[in-house]
Protein backbone atom coordinates (compact mmCIF):
# COMPACT_ATOMS: atom_id res chain seq x y z
CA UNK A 1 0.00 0.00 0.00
CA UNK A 2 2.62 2.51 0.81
CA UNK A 3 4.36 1.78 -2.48
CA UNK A 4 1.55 2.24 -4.30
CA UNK A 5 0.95 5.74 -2.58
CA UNK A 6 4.50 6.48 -3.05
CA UNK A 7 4.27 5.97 -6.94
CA UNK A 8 1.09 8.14 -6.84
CA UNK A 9 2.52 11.17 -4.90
CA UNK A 10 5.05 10.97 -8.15
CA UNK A 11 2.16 11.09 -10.75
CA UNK A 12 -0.34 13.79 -9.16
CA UNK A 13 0.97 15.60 -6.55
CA UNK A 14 0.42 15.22 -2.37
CA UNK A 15 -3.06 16.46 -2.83
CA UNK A 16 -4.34 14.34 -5.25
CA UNK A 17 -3.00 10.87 -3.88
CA UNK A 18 -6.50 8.91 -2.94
CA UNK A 19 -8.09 11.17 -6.21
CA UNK A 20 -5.63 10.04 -8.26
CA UNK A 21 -5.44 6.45 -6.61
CA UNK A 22 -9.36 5.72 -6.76
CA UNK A 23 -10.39 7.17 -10.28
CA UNK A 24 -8.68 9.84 -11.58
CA UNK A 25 -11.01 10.04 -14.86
CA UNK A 26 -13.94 11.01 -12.67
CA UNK A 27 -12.40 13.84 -10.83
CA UNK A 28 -14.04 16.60 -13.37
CA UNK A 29 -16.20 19.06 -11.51
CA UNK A 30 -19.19 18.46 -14.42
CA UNK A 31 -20.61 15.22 -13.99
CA UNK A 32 -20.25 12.74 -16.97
CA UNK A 33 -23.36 11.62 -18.20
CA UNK A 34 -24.22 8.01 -19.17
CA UNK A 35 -27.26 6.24 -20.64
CA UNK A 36 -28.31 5.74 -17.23
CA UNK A 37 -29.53 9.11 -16.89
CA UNK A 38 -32.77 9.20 -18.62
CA UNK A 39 -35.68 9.02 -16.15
CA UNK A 40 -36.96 6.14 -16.73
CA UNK A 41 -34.15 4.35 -15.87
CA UNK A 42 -33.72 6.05 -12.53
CA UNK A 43 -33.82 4.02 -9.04
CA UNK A 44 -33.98 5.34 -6.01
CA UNK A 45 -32.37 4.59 -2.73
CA UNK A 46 -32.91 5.50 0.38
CA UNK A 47 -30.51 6.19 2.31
CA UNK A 48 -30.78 6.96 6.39
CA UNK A 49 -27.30 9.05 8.19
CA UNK A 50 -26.56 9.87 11.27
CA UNK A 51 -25.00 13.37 11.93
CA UNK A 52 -24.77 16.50 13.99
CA UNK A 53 -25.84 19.27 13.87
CA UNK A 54 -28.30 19.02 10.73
CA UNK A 55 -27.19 21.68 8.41
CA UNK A 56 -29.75 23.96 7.68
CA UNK A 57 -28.91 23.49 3.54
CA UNK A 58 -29.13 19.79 3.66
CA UNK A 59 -31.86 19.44 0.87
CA UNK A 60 -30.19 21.99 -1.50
CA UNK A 61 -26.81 20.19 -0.97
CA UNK A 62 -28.79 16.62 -1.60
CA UNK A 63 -30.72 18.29 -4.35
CA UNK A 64 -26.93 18.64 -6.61
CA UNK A 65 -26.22 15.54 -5.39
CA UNK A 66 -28.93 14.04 -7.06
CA UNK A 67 -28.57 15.88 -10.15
CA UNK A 68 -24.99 14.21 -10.32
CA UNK A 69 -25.82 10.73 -9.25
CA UNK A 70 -28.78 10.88 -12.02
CA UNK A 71 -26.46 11.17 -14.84
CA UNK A 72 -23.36 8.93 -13.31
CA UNK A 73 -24.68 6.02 -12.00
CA UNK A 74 -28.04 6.47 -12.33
CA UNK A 75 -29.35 6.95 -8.92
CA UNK A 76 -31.80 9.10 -7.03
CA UNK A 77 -31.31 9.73 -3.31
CA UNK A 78 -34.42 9.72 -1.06
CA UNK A 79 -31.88 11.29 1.89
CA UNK A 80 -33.82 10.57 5.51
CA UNK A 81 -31.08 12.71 7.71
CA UNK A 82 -30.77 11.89 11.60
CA UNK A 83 -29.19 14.26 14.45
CA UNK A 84 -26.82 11.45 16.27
CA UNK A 85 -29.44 11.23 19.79
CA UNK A 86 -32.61 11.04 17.98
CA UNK A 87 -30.70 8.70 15.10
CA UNK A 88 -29.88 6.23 18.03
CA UNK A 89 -33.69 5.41 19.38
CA UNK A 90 -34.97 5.89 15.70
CA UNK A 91 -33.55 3.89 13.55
CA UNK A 92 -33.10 0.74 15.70
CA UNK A 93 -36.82 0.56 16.03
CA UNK A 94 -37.22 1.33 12.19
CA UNK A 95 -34.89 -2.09 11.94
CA UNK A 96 -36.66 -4.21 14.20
CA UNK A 97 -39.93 -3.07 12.76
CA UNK A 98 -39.17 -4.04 9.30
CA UNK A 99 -39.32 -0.60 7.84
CA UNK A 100 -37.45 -0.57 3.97
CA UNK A 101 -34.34 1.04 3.40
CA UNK A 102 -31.48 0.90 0.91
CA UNK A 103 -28.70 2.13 3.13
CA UNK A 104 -27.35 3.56 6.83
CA UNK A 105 -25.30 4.65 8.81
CA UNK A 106 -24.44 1.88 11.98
CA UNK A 107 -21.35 1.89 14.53
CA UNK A 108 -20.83 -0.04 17.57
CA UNK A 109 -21.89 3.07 19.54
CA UNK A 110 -25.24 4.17 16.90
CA UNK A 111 -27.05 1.27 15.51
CA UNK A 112 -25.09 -1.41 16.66
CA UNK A 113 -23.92 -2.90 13.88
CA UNK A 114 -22.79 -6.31 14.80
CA UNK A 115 -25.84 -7.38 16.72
CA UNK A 116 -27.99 -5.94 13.66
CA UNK A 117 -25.45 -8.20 11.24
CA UNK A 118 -25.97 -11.05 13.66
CA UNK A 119 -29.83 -10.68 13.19
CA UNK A 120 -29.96 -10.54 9.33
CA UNK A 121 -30.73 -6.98 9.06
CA UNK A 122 -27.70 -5.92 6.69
CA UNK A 123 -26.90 -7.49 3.55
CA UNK A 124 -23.52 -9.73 3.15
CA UNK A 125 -21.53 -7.71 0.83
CA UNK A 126 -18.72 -10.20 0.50
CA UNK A 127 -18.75 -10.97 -2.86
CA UNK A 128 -20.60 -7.97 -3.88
CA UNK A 129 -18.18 -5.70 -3.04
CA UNK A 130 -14.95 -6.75 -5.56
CA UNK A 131 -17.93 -6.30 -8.76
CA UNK A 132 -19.98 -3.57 -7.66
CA UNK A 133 -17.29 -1.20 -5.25
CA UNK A 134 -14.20 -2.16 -6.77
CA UNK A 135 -12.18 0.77 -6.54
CA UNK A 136 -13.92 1.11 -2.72
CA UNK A 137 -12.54 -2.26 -1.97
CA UNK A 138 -9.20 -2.11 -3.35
CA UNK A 139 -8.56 1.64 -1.19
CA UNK A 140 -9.50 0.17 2.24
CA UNK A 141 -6.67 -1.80 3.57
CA UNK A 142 -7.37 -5.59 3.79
CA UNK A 143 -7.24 -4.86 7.55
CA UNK A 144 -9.83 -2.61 8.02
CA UNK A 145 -11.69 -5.19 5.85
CA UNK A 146 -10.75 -7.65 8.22
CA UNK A 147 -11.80 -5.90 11.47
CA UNK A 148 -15.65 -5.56 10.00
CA UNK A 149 -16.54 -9.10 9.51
CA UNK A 150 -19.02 -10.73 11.50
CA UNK A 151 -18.28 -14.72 11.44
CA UNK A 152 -16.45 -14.29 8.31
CA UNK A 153 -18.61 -11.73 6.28
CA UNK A 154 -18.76 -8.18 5.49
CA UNK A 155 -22.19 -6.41 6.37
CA UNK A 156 -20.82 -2.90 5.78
CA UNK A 157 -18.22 -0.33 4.18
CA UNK A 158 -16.39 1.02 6.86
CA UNK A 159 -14.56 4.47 6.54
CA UNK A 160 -11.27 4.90 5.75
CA UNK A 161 -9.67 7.79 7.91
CA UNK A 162 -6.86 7.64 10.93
CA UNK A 163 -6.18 3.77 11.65
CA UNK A 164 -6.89 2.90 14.91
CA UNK A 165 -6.46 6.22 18.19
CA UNK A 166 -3.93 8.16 19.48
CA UNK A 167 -4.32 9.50 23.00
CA UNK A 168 -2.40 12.66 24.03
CA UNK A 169 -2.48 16.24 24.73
CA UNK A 170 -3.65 19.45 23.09
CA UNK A 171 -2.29 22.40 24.20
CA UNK A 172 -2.16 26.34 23.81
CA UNK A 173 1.21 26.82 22.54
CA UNK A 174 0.91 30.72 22.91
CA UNK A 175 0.50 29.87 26.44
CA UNK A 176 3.09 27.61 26.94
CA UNK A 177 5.59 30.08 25.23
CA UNK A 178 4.12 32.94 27.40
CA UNK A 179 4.64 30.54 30.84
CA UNK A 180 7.90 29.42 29.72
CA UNK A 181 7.05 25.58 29.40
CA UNK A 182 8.25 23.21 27.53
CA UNK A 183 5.76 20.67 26.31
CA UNK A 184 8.84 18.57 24.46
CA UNK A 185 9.95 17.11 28.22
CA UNK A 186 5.96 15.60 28.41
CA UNK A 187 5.51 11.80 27.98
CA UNK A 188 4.08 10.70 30.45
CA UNK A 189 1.40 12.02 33.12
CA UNK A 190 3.76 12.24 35.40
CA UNK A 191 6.02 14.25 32.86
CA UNK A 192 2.81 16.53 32.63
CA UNK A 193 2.48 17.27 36.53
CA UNK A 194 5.52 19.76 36.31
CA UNK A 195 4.09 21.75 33.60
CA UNK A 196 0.54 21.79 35.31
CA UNK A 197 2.56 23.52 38.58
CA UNK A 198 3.64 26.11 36.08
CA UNK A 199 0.85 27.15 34.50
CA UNK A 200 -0.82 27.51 38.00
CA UNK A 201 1.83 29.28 39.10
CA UNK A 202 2.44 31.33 36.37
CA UNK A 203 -1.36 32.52 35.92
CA UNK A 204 -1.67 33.15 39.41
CA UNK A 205 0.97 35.42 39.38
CA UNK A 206 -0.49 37.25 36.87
CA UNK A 207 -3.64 37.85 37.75
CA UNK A 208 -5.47 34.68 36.33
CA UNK A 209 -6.88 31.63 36.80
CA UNK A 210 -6.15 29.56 34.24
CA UNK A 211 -7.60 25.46 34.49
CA UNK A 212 -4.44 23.10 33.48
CA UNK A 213 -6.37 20.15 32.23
CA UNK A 214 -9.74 19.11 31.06
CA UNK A 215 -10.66 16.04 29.07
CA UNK A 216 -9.89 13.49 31.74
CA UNK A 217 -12.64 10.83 31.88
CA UNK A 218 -11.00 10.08 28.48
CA UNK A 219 -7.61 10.24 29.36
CA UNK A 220 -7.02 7.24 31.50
CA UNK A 221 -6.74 4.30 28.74
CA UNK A 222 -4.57 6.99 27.08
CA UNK A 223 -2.08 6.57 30.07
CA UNK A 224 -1.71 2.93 29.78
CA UNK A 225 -3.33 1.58 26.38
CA UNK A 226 -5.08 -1.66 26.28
CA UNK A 227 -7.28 -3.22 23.82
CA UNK A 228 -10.56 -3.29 24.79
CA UNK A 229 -12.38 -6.69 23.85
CA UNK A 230 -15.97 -5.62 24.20
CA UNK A 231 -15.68 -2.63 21.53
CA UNK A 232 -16.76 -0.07 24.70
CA UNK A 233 -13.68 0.12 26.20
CA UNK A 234 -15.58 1.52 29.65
CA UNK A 235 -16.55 -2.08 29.98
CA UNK A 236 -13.88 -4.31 31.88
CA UNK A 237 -12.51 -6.44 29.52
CA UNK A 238 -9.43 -5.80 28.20
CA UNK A 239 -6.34 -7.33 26.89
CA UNK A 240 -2.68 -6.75 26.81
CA UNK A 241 -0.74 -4.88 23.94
CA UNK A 242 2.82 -6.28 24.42
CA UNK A 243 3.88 -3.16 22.49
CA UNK A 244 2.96 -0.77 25.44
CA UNK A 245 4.53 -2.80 28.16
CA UNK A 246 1.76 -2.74 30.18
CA UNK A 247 -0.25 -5.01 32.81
CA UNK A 248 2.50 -7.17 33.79
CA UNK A 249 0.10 -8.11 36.87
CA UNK A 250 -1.93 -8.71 34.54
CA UNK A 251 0.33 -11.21 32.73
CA UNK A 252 -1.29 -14.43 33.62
CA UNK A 253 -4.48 -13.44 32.14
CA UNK A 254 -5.70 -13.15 28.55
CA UNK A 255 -8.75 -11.14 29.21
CA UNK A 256 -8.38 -9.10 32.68
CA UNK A 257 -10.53 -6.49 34.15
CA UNK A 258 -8.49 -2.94 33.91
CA UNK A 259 -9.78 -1.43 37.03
CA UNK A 260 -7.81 -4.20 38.92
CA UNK A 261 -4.65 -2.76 37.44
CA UNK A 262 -1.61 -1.15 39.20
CA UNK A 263 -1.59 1.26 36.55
CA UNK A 264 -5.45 2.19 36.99
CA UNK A 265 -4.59 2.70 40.82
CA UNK A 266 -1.46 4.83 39.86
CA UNK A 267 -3.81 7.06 37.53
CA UNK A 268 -6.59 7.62 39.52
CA UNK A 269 -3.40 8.86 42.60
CA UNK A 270 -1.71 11.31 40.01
CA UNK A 271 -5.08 12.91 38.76
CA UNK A 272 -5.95 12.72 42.61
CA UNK A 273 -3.11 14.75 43.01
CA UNK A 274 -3.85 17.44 40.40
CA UNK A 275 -7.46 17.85 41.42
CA UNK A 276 -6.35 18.56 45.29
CA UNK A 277 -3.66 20.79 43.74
CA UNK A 278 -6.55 22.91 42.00
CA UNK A 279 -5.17 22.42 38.82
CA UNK A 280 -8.62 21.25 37.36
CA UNK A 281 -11.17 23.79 37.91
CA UNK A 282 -13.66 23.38 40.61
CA UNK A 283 -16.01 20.51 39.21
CA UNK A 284 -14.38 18.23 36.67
CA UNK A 285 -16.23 15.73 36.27
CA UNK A 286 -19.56 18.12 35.08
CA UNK A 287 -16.48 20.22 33.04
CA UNK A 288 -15.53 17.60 31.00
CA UNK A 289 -19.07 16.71 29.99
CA UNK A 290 -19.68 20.23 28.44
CA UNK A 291 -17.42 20.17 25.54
CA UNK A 292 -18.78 23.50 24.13
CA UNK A 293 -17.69 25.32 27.16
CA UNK A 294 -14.08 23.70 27.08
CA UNK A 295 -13.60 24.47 23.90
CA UNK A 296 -15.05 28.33 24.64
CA UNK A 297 -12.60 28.36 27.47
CA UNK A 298 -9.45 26.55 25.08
CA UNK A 299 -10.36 29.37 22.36
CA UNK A 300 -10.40 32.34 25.06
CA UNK A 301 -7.03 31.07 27.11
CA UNK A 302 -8.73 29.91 29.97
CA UNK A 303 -7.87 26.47 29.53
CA UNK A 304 -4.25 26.04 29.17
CA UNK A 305 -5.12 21.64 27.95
CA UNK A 306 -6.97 18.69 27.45
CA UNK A 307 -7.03 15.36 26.37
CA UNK A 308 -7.94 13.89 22.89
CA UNK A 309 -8.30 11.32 20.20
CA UNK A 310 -6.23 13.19 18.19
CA UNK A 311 -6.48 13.05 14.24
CA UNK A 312 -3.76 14.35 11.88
CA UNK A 313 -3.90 18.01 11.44
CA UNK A 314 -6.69 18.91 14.17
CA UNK A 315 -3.69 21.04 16.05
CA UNK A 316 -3.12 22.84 12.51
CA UNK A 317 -6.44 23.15 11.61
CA UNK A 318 -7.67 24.66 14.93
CA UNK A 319 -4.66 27.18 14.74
CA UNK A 320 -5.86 28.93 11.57
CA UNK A 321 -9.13 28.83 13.07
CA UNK A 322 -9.18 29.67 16.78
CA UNK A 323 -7.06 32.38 17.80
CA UNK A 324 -4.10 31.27 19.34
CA UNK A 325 -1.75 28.18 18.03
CA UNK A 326 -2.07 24.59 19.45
CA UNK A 327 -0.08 22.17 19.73
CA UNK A 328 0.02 18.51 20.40
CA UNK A 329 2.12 15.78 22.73
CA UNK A 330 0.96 11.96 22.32
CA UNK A 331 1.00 9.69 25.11
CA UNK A 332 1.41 7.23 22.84
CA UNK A 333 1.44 5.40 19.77
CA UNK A 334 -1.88 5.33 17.47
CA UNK A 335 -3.32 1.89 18.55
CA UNK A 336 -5.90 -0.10 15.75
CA UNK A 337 -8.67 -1.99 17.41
CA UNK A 338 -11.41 -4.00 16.03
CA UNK A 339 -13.48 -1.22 17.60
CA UNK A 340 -12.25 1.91 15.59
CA UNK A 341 -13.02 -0.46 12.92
CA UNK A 342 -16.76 -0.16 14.16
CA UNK A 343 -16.61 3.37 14.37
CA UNK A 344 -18.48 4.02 11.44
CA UNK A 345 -19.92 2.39 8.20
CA UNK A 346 -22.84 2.02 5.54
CA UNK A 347 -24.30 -1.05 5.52
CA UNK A 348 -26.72 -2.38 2.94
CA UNK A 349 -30.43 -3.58 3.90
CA UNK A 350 -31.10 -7.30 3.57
CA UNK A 351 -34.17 -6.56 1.86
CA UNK A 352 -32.35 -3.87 -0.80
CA UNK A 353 -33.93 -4.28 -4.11
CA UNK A 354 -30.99 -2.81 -5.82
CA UNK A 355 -27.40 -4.12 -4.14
CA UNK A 356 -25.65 -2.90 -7.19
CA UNK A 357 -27.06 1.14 -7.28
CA UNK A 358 -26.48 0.92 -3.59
CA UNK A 359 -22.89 -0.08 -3.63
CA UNK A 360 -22.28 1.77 -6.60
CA UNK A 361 -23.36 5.12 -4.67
CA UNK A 362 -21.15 3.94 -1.47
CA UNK A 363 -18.42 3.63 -4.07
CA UNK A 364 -18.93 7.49 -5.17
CA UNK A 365 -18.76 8.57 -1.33
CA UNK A 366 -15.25 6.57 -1.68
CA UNK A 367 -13.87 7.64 -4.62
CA UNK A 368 -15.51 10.60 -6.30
CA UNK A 369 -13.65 13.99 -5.56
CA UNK A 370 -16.68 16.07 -6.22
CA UNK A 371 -19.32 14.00 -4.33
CA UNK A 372 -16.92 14.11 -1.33
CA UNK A 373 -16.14 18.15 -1.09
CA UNK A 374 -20.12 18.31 -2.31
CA UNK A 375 -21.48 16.32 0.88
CA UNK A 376 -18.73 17.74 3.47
CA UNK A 377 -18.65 21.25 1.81
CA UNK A 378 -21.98 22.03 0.16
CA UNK A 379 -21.77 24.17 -3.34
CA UNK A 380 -18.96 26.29 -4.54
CA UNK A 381 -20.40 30.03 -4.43
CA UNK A 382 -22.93 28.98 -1.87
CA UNK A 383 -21.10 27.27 1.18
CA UNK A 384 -17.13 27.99 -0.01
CA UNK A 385 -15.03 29.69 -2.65
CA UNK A 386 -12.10 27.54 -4.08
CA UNK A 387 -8.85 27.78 -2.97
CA UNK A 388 -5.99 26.88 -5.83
CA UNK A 389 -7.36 23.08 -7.53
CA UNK A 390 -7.21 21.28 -4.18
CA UNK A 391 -8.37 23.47 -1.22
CA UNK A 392 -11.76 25.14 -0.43
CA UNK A 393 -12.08 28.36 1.78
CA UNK A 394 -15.42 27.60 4.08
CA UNK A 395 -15.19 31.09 5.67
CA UNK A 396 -15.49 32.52 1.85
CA UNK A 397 -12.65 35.22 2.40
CA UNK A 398 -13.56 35.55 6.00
CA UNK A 399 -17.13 36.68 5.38
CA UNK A 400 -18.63 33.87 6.59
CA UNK A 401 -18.75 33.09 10.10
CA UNK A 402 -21.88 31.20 11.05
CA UNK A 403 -21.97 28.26 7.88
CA UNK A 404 -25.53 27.09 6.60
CA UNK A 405 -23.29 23.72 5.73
CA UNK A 406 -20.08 22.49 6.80
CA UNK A 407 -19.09 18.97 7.69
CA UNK A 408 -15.33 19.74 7.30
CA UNK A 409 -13.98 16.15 7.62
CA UNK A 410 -17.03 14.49 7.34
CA UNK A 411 -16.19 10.80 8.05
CA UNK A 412 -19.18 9.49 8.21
CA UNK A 413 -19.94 9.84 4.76
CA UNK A 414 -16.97 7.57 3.74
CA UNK A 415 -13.02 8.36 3.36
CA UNK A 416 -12.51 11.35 4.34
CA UNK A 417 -9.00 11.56 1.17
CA UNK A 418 -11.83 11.84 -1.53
CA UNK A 419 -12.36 15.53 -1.04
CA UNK A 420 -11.01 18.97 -1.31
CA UNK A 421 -9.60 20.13 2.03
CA UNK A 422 -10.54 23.34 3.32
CA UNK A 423 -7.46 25.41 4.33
CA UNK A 424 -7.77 25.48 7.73
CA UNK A 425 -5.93 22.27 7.23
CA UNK A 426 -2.06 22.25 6.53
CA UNK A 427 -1.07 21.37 2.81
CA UNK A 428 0.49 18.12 3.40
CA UNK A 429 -2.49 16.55 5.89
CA UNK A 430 -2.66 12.99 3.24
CA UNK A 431 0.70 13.07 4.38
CA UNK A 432 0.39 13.21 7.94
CA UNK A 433 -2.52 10.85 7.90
CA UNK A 434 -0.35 8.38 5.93
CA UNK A 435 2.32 8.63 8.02
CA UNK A 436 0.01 8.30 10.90
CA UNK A 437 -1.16 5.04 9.22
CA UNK A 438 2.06 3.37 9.05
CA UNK A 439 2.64 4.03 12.72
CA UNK A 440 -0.58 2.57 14.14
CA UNK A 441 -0.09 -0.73 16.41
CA UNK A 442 -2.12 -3.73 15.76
CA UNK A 443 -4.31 -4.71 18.84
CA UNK A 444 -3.12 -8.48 19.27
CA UNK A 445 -7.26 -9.43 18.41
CA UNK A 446 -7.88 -7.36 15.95
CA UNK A 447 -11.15 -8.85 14.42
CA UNK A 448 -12.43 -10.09 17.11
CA UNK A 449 -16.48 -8.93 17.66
CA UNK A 450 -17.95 -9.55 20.81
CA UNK A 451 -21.37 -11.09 20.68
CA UNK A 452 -23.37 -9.66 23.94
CA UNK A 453 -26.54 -12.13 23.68
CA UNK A 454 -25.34 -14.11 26.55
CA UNK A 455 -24.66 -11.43 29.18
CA UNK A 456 -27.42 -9.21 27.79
CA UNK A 457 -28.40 -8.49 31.66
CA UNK A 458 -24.88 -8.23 33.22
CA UNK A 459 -23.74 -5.53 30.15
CA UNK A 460 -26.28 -2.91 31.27
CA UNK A 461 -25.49 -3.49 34.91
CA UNK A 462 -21.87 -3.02 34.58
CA UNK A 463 -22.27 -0.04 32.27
CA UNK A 464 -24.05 1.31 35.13
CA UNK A 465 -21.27 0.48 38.01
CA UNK A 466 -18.79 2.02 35.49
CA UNK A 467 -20.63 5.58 34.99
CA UNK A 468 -21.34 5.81 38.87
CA UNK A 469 -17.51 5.67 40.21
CA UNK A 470 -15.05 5.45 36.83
CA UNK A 471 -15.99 9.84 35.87
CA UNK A 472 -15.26 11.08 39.98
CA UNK A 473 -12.15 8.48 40.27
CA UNK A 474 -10.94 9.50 37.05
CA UNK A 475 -10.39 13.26 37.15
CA UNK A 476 -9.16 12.98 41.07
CA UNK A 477 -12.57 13.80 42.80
CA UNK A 478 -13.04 10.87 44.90
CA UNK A 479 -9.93 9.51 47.15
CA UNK A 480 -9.06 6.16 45.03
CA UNK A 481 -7.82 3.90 48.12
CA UNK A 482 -11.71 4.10 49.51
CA UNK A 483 -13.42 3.88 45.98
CA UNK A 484 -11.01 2.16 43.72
CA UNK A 485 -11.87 -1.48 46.38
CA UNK A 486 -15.59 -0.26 46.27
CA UNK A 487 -15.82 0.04 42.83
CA UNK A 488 -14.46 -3.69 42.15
CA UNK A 489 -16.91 -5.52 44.97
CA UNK A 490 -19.56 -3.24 42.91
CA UNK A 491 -18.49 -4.55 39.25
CA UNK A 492 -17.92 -8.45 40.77
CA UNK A 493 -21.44 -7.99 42.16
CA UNK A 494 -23.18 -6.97 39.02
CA UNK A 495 -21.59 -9.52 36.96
CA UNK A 496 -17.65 -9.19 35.93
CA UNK A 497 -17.26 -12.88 36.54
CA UNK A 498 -19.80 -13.92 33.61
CA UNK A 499 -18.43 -11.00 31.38
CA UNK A 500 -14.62 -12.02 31.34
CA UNK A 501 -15.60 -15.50 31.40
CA UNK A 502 -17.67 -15.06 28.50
CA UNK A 503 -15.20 -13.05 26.64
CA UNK A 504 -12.38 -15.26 27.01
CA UNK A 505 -14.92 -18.09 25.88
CA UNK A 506 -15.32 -16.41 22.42
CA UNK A 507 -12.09 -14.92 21.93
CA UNK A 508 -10.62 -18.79 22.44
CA UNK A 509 -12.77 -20.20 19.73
CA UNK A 510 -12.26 -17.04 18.10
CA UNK A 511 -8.07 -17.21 17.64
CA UNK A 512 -8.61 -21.20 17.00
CA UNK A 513 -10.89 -20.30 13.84
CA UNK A 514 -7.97 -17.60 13.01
């Protein structure tokens, strides 16, 4: 794969690498029309997404979308779209009731899609895909293929973006520059306790009272990585990634419960520590949960940090876009789980009457340059002015400030590389995600899908111990040596036994089927 790119970057430029790799002849900005296009011949799909907020020019945007996918492939969208909290109740029930539908959006947090491919509901595209996706299936990397299959088959087109997670730190460099710190001595929490001290210090001193750290009921898999067997890595089941050197009490143990860890007991003392220090505002558990404050706070320098799935180029992009610059320090290495894998896809209804049209549109979300700036950046003139023959302006010159559509990014649509980026991103970001890529880890059971039918009861129940003690031990409000032991007799009592022992069930029969 990397060859291939490398050969690419040669023939059309860093920009144009996953253009020029999918199908360069159908990169023009007029749509080609075939014989396809005359009404008759039309079918329509409908297709059902999941996505926040819901841009207010949604049906214009869909309405040049259809006018292209009329004379290219032949298809007419009948686009039913979902904000993410009403998307989760709604479509479920529209499943289970039997309700038609060509195509949708499913996750293993939003439609969960391997107990929906378990039931039937999505179509096995196995041998569908190499005919009627080709140039889809050839872009995603046999191991993103892998990580989708339930018992050997592929019920859905997942999206290509950042392999796997990286867990680290995203900072106000202005700041840090101002304070004198020096965010290159950071790799570890510990490493990050001295630089907390001197922002508090520092902002005391003059006049301020700046909040070091937010983003913590995240952060603590980020400060010892494991791969989390359940796809919710809350839930305590977890194995061992030898890369990370973690767990060694753990050793004995192929699936172990995380909270039982030395190094969960040594995170919940150090973030202990910062919260008593006052280095994490006065209630962090309810801060980290309001994301639009934090980032009101990050934009207006009264939050020095926090903690994030990073992506390649969010520091960049949110520099040309916020104010001040960011940077960013990883904890640690991007990890790929069969759960990132899960993050997103489009599956295909069992009952589809038309498995071709609908893989043939997935393919255009894949591969089709102006279909992918089209859904993420609306119309040129209307939502953005160009920038050059590979970048978009969404702020049109700075005269825009509150978009009527923008889904900069836009994974859930597909690959992310088959669109124009807007400029708030640096040049080079195929690049970075590349070389982000190559750098991910391998989770040891990649692949591996959890089936929950048999501890249906005990999932909920556990879920439940998790969100009552994991947010107050996690970000230091609660002393850990009288929770951390209440917390485990809570999780044994609710049903940890019959979750790791059901894990470790399937994942056995699992690696001997490998």
């Amino acid at each position: 794969m990397k060859r291939l790119f490398k050969s690419i970057l040669c023939a059309v430029g860093i920009l144009g690498i996953f253009a020029g790799l999918l199908c360069a002849c159908r990169l023009p900005s007029q749509p080609q029309a075939n014989d396809s296009s005359k009404s008759e011949d039309i079918t329509t799909l409908t297709w059902y997404m999941s996505i926040n907020p819901v841009a207010p020019d949604t049906d214009q945007v869909i309405d040049a979308l259809n006018e292209y996918t009329r004379k290219t492939i032949g298809v007419e969208i009948d686009y039913k779209i979902i904000s993410n909290p009403i998307y989760r109740e709604t479509m479920p029930n529209l499943i289970q009731a039997g309700s038609y539908f060509d195509i949708c959006f499913t996750s293993n947090w939003n439609t969960d899609y391997v107990q929906f491919a378990s039931k039937g509901a999505f179509m096995d595209l196995s041998q569908l895909l190499p005919t009627y996706a080709s140039e889809t299936y050839a872009l995603i990397p046999q191991s993103l293929w892998n990580a989708v299959k339930v018992d050997g088959a592929i019920y859905g087109v997942p999206s290509y973006k950042e392999m796997g997670w990286q867990g680290g730190i995203l900072y106000n460099s202005d700041m840090a520059r101002e304070y004198g710190v020096d965010m290159s001595t950071v790799h570890t929490l510990e490493d990050f306790t001295a630089v907390l001290q001197q922002v508090s210090e520092q902002s005391q001193a003059a006049g301020e009272q700046v909040i070091g750290v937010s983003g913590l009921t995240n952060a603590w898999p980020m400060a010892a990585p494991y791969e989390s067997l359940t796809g919710n890595p809350k839930l305590p089941a977890a194995a061992a990634v030898p890369e990370f050197c973690n767990f060694s009490d753990m050793a004995d143990q192929a699936v172990f419960n995380p909270y039982e860890s030395q190094e969960y007991t040594q995170y919940c003392q150090i973030v202990r520590d910062w919260n008593l220090s006052g280095y994490l505002g006065a209630d962090p558990v309810t801060y980290d949960s309001d994301t639009a404050n934090r980032d009101l706070d990050f934009q207006q320098g009264k939050l020095f940090s926090y903690f994030i799935q990073y992506a390649p180029g969010t520091a960049e992009s949110l520099s040309a876009s916020i104010g001040h610059e960011v940077g960013f320090v990883p904890l640690m290495s991007p990890l790929f789980e069969t759960r990132n894998a899960m993050a997103g896809l489009l599956a295909i209804s069992s009952s589809c009457e038309h498995p071709d049209k609908a893989l043939a549109l997935i393919n255009l979300l894949n591969t089709d340059e102006y279909v992918g700036t089209l859904l993420r950046h609306g119309m040129e003139g209307v939502h953005y002015t160009a920038v050059g023959d590979h970048q978009v302006d969404k702020t049109m010159g700075g005269t825009v400030t509150d978009p009527t559509y923008d889904y900069s990014y836009g994974w859930q649509f597909g690959t992310p590389f088959n669109q124009k980026w807007d400029i708030s991103y640096p040049d080079n970001i195929q690049q970075l995600f590349l070389a982000y890529n190559d750098s991910a880890i391998t989770s040891p059971n990649s692949g591996f899908s959890f089936q929950t039918t048999s501890v249906a009861s005990q999932m909920p129940a556990l879920s439940n111990v998790v969100a009552q003690y994991a947010p107050y031990l996690e970000t230091g409000s609660v002393d850990p040596s009288r929770y951390i032991p209440e917390f485990l007799d809570a999780l044994k009592a609710n049903g940890l036994d019959d979750l790791l022992q059901e894990v470790s069930t399937q994942l056995t029969a699992f690696l001997a089927s490998s």
